[in-house]
N, C-alpha and C. Protein backbone atom coordinates (compact mmCIF):
# COMPACT_ATOMS: atom_id res chain seq x y z
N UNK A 1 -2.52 -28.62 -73.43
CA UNK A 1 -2.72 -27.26 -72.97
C UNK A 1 -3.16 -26.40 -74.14
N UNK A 2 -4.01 -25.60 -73.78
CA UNK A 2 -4.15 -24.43 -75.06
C UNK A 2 -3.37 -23.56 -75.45
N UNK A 3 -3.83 -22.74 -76.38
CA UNK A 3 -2.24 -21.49 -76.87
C UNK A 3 -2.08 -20.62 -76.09
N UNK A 4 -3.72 -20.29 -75.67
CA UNK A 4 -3.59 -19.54 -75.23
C UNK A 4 -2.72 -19.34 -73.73
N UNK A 5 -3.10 -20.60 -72.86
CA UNK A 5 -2.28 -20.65 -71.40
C UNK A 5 -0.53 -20.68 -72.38
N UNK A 6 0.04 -21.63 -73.04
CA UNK A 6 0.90 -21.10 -73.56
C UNK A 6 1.64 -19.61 -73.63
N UNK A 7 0.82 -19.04 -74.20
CA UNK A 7 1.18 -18.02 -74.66
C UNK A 7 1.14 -16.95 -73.43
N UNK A 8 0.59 -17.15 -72.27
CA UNK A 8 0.61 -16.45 -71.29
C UNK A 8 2.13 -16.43 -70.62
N UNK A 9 2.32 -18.11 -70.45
CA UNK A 9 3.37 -18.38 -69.50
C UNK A 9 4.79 -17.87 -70.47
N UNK A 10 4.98 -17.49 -71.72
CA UNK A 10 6.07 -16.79 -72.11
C UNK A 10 5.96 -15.27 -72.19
N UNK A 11 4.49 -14.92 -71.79
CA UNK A 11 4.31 -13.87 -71.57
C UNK A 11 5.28 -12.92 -70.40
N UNK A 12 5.02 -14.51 -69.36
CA UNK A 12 5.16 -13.98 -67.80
C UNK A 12 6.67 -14.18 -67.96
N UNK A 13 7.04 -15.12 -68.73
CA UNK A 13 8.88 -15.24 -69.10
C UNK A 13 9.52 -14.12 -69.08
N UNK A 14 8.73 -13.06 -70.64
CA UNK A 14 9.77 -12.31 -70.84
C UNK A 14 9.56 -11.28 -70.15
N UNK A 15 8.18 -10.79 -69.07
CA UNK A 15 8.18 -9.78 -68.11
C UNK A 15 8.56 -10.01 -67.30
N UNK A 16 8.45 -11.58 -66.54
CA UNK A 16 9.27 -11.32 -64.87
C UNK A 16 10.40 -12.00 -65.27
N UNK A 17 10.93 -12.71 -66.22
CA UNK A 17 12.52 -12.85 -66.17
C UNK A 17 12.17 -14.45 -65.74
N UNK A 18 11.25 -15.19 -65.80
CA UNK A 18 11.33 -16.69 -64.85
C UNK A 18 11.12 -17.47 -66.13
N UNK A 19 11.99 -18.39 -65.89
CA UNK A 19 11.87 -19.60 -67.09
C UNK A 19 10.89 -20.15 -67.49
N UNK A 20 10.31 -20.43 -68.53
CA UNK A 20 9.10 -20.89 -68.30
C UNK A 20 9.13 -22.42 -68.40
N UNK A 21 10.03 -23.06 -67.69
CA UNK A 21 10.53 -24.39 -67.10
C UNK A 21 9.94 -23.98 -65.84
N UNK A 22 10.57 -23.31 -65.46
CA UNK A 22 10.31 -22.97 -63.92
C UNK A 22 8.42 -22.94 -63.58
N UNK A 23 8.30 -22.27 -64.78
CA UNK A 23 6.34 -21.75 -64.43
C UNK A 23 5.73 -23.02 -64.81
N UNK A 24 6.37 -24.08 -66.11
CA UNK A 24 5.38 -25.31 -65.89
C UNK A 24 5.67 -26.21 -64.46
N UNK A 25 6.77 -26.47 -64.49
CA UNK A 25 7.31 -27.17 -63.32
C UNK A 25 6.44 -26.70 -61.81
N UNK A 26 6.47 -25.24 -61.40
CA UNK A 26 5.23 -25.41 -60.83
C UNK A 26 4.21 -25.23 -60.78
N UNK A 27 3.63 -25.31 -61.79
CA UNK A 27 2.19 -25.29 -61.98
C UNK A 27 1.54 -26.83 -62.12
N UNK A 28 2.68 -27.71 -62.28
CA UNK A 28 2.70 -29.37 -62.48
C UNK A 28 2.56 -29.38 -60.83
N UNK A 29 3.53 -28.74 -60.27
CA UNK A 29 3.17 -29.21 -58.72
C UNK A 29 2.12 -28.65 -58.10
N UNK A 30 1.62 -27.82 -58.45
CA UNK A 30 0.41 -27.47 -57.80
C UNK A 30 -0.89 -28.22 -58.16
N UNK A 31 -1.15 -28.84 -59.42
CA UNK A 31 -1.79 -29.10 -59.61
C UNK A 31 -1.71 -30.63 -59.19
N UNK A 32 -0.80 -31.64 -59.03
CA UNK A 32 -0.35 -32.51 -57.90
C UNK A 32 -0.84 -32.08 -56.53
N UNK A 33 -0.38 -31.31 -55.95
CA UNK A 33 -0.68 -31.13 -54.61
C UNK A 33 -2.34 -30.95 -54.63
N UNK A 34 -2.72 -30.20 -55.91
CA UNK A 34 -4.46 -30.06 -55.80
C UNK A 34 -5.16 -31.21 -56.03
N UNK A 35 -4.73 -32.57 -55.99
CA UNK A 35 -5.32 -33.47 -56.32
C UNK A 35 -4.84 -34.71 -55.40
């Protein structure tokens, strides 16, 4: 992954409060289900 997507998803951590376990975990499943 790049820094930059990185650096987004702790972005979205420390504004909406969601783990960013939680944001890879589904973004792993979506991208499963997209394939």
């Amino acid at each position: 992954m790049n820094m930059e997507f990185i650096e987004a998803i702790h972005e979205l951590e420390k504004e909406k409060g969601i783990s960013a376990e939680i944001l890879f975990e589904a973004i792993e499943a979506a991208l499963i289900s997209a394939y």
